[in-house]
N, C-alpha and C. Protein backbone atom coordinates (compact mmCIF):
# COMPACT_ATOMS: atom_id res chain seq x y z
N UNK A 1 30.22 22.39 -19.79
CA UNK A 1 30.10 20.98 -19.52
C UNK A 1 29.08 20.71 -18.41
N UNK A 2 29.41 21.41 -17.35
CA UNK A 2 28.11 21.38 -15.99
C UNK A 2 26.80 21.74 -16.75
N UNK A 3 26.44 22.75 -17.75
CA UNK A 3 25.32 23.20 -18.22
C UNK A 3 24.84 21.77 -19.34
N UNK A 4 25.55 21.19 -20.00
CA UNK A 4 25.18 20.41 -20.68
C UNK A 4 24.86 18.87 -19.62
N UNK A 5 25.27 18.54 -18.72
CA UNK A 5 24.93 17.49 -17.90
C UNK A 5 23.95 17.87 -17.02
N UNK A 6 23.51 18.64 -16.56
CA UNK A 6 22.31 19.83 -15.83
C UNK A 6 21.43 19.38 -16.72
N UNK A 7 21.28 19.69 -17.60
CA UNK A 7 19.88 19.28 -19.08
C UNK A 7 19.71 18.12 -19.32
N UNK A 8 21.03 17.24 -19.60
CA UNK A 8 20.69 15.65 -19.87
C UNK A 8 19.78 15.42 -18.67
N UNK A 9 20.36 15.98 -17.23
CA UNK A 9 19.80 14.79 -16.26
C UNK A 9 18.20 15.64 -16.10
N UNK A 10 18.20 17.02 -16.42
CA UNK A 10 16.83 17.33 -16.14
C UNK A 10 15.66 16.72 -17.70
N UNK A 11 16.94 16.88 -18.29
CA UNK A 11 15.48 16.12 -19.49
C UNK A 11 15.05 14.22 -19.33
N UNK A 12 15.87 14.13 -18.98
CA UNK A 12 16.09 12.19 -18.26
C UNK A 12 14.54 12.48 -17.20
N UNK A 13 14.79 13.37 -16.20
CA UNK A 13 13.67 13.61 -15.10
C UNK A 13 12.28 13.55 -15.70
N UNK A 14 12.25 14.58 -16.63
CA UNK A 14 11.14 14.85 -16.86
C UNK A 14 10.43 14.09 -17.97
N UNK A 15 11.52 12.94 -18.57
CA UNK A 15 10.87 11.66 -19.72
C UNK A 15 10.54 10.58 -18.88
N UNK A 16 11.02 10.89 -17.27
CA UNK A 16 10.82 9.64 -16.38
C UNK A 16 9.44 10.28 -15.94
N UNK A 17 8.83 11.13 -15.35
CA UNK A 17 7.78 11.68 -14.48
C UNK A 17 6.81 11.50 -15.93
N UNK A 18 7.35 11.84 -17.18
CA UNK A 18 5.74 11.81 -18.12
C UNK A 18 5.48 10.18 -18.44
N UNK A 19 6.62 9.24 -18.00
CA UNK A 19 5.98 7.91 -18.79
C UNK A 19 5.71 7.60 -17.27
N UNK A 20 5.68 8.15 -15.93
CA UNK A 20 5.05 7.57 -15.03
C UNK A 20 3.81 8.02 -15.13
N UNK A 21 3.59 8.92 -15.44
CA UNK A 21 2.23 9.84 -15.14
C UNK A 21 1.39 9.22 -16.51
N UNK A 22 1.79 8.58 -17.67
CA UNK A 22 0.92 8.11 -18.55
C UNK A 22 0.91 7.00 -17.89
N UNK A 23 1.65 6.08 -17.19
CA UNK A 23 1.70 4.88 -16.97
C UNK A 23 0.16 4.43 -16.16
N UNK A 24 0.39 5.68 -15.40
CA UNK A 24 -0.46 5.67 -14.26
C UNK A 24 -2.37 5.59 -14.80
N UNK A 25 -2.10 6.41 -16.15
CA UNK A 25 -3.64 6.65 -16.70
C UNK A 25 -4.11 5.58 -17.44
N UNK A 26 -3.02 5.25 -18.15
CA UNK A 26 -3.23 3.94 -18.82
C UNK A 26 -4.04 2.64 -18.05
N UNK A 27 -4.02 2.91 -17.04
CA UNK A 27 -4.34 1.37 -16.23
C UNK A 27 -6.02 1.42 -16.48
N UNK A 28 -6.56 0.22 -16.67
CA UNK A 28 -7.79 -0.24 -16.98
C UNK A 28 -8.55 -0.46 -15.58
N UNK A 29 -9.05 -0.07 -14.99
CA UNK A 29 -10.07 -0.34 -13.63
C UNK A 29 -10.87 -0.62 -14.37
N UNK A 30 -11.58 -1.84 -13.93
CA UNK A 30 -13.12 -2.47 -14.32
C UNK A 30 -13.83 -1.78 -13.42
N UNK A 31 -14.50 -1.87 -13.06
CA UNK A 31 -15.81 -0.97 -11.97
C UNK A 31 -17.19 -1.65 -12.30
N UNK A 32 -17.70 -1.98 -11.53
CA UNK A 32 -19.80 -2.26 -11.42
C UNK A 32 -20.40 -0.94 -10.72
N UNK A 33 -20.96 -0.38 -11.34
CA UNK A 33 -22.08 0.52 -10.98
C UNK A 33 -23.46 -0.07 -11.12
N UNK A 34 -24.55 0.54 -9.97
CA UNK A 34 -25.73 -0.15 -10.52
C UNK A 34 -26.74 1.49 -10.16
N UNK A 35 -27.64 1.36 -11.11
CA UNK A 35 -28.64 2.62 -11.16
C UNK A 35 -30.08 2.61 -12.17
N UNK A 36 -30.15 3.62 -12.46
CA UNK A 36 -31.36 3.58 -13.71
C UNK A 36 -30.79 4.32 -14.26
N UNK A 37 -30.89 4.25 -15.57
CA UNK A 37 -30.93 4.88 -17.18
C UNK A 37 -31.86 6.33 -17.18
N UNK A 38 -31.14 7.60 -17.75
CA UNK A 38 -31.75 8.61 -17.76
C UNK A 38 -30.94 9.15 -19.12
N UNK A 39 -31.73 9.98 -20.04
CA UNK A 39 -31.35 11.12 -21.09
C UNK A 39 -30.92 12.61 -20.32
N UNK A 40 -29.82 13.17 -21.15
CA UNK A 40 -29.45 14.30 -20.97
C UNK A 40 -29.32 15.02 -21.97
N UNK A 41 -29.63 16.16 -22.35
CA UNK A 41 -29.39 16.82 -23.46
C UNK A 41 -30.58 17.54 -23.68
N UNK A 42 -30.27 18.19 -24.99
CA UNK A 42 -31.58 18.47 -26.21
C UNK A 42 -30.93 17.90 -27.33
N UNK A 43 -32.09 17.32 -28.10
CA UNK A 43 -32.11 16.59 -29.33
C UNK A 43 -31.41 17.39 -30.35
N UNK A 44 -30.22 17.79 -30.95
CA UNK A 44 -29.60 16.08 -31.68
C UNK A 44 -28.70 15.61 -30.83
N UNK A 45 -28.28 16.36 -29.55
CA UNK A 45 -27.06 15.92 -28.51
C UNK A 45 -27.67 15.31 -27.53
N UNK A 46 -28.51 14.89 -27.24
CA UNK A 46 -29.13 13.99 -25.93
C UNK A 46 -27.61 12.69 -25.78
N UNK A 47 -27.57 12.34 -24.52
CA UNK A 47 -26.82 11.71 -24.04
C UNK A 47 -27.41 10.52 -23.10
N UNK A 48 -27.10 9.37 -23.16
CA UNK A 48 -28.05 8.64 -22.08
C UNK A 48 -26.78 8.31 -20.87
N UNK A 49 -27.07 8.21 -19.80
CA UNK A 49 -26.43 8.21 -18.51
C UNK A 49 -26.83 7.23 -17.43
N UNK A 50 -26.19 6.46 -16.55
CA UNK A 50 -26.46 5.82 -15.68
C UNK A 50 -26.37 6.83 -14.75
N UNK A 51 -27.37 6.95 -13.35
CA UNK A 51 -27.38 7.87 -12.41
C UNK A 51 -27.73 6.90 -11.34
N UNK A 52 -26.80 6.57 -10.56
CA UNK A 52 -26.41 5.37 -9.34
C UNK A 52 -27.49 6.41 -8.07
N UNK A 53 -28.18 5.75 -7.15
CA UNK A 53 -28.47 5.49 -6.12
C UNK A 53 -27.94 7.21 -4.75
N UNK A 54 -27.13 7.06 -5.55
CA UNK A 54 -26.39 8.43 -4.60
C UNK A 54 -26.52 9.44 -5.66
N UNK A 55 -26.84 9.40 -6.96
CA UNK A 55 -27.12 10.83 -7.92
C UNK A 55 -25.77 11.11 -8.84
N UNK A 56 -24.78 10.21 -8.63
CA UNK A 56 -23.92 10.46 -9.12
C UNK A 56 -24.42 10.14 -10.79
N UNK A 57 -24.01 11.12 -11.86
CA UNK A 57 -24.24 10.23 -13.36
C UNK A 57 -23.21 9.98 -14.18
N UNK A 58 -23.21 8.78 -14.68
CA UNK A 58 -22.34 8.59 -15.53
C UNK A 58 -22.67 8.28 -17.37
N UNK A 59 -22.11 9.20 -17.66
CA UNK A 59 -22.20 8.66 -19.80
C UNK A 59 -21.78 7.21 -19.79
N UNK A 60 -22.98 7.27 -20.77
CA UNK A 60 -22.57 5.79 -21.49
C UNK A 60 -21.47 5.34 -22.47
N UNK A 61 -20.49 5.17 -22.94
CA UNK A 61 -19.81 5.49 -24.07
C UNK A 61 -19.55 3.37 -24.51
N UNK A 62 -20.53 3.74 -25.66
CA UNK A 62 -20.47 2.02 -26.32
C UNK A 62 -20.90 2.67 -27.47
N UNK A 63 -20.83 1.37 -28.01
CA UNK A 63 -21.55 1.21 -29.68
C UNK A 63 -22.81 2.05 -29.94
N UNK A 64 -23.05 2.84 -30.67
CA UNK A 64 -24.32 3.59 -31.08
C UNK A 64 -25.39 2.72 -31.03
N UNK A 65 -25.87 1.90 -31.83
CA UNK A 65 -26.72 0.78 -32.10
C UNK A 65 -26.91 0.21 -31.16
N UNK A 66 -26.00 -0.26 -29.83
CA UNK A 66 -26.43 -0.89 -28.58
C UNK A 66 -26.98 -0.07 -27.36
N UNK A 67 -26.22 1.32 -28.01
CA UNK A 67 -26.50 1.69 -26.90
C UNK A 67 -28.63 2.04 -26.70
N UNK A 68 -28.70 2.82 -28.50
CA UNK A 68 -29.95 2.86 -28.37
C UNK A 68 -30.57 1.60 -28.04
N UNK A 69 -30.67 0.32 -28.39
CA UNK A 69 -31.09 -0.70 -27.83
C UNK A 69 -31.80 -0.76 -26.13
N UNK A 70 -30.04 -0.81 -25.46
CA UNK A 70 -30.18 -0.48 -24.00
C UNK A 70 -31.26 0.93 -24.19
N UNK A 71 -31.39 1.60 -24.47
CA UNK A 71 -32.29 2.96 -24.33
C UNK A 71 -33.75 2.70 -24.12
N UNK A 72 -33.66 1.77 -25.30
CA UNK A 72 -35.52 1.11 -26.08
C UNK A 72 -35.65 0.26 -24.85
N UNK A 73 -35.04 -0.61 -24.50
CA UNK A 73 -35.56 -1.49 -23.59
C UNK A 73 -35.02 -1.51 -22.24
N UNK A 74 -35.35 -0.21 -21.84
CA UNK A 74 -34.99 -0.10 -20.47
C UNK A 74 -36.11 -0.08 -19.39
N UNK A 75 -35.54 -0.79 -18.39
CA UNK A 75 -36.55 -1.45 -17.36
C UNK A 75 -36.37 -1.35 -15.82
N UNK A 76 -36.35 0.17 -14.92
CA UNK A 76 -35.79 -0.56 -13.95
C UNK A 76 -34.44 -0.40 -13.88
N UNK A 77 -33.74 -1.11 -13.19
CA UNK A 77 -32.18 -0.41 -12.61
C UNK A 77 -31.72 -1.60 -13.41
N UNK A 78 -30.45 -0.98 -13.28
CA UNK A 78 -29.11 -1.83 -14.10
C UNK A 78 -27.59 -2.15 -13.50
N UNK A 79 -27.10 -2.78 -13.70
CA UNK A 79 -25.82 -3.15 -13.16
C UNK A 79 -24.71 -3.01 -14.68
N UNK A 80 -23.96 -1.96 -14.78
CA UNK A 80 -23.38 -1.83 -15.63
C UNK A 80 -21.57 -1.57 -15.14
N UNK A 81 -20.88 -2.73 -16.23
CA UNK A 81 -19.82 -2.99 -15.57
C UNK A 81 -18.70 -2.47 -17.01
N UNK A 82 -17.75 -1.62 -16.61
CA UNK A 82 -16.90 -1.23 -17.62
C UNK A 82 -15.41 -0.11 -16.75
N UNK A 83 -15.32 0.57 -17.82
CA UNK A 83 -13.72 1.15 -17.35
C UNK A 83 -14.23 2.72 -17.19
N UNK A 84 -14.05 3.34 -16.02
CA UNK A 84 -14.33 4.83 -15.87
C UNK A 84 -13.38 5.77 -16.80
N UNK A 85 -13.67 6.91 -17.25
CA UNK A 85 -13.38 7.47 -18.12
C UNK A 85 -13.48 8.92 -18.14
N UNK A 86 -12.67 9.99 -17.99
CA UNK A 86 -12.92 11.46 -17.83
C UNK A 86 -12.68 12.23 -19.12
N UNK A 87 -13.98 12.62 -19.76
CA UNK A 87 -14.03 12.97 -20.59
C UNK A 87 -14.12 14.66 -20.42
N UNK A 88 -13.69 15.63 -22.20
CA UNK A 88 -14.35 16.64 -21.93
C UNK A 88 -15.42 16.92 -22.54
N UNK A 89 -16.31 17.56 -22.10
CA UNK A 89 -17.34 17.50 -23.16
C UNK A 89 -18.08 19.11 -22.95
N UNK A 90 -17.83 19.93 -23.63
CA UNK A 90 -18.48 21.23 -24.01
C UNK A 90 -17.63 22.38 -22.92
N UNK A 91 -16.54 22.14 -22.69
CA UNK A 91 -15.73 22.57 -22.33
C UNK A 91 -15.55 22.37 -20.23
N UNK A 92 -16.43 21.24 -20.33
CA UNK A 92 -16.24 20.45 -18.81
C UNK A 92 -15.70 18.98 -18.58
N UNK A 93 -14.87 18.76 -17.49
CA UNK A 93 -15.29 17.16 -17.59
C UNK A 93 -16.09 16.25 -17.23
N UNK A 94 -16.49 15.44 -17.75
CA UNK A 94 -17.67 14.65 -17.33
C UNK A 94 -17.20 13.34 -17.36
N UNK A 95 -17.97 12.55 -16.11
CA UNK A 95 -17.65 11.07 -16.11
C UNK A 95 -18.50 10.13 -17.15
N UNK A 96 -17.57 8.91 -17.87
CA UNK A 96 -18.12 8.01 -18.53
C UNK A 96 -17.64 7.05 -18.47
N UNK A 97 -18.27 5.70 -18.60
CA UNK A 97 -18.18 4.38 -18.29
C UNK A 97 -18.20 3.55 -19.77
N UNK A 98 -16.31 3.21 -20.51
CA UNK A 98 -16.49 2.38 -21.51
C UNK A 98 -17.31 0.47 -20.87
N UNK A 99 -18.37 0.86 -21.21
CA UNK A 99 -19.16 -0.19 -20.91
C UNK A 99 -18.54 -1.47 -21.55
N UNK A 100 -18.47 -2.84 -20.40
CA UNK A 100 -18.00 -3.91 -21.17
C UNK A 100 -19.14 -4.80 -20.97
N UNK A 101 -19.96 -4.82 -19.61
CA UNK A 101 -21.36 -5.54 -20.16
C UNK A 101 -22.29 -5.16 -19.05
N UNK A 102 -23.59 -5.26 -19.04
CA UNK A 102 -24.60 -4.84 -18.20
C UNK A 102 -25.29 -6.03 -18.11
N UNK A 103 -26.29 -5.98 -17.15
CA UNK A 103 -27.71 -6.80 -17.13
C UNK A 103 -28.83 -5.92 -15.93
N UNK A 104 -29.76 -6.17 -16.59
CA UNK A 104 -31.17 -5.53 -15.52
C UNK A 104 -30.90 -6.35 -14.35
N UNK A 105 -31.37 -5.46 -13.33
CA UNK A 105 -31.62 -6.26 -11.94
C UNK A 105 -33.05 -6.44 -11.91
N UNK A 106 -33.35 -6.97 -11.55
CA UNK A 106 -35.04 -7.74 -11.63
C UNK A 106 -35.08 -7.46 -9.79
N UNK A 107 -36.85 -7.38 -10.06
CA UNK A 107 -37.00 -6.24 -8.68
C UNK A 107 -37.45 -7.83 -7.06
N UNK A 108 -37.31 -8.59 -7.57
CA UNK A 108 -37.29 -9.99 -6.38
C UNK A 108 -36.10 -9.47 -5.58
């Protein structure tokens, strides 16, 4: 009876610590970064990245089609505002920004 109430309350513990610990990831931070646009990779995996002022870089992760867009007409630094994101990618993690909208900073 002690062994079977020992387990309820340790399995109770540990369904409480995993929906805190998802709770916790789940949360949406908006964030503004501002930098210039740079490629990473070799072609067919090139990656385009915002790389802020201090060197830090971040992946882009949006729509294919926009993103090349933003690619083609890049000018100059950017202010790009979205949700940070830790991805893995080739067996590291790397930071990325689900982008929700940008605009160029114009150099005045």
């Amino acid at each position: 009876m002690q062994k079977l109430m020992l387990l309820l309350i340790l399995a109770a513990a540990i369904t409480f610590l995993v929906s805190v610990a998802t709770a916790s990831t789940d949360r949406d931070t908006v964030e503004t970064w501002e930098g210039s646009l740079r490629l990473f990779g070799n072609e067919p995996f090139t990656m385009v990245a915002l790389v802020t002022d201090a060197g830090d870089r971040w992946y882009l992760d949006m729509d294919e089609q926009e993103l090349q867009l933003l690619w083609e007409e890049r000018r100059g630094k950017i202010r790009i505002t979205g949700i940070p994101v830790l991805k893995d990618v080739a067996g590291r993690s790397e930071n990325f920004i689900k982008v929700i909208k940008y605009s160029w900073i114009s150099d005045g």
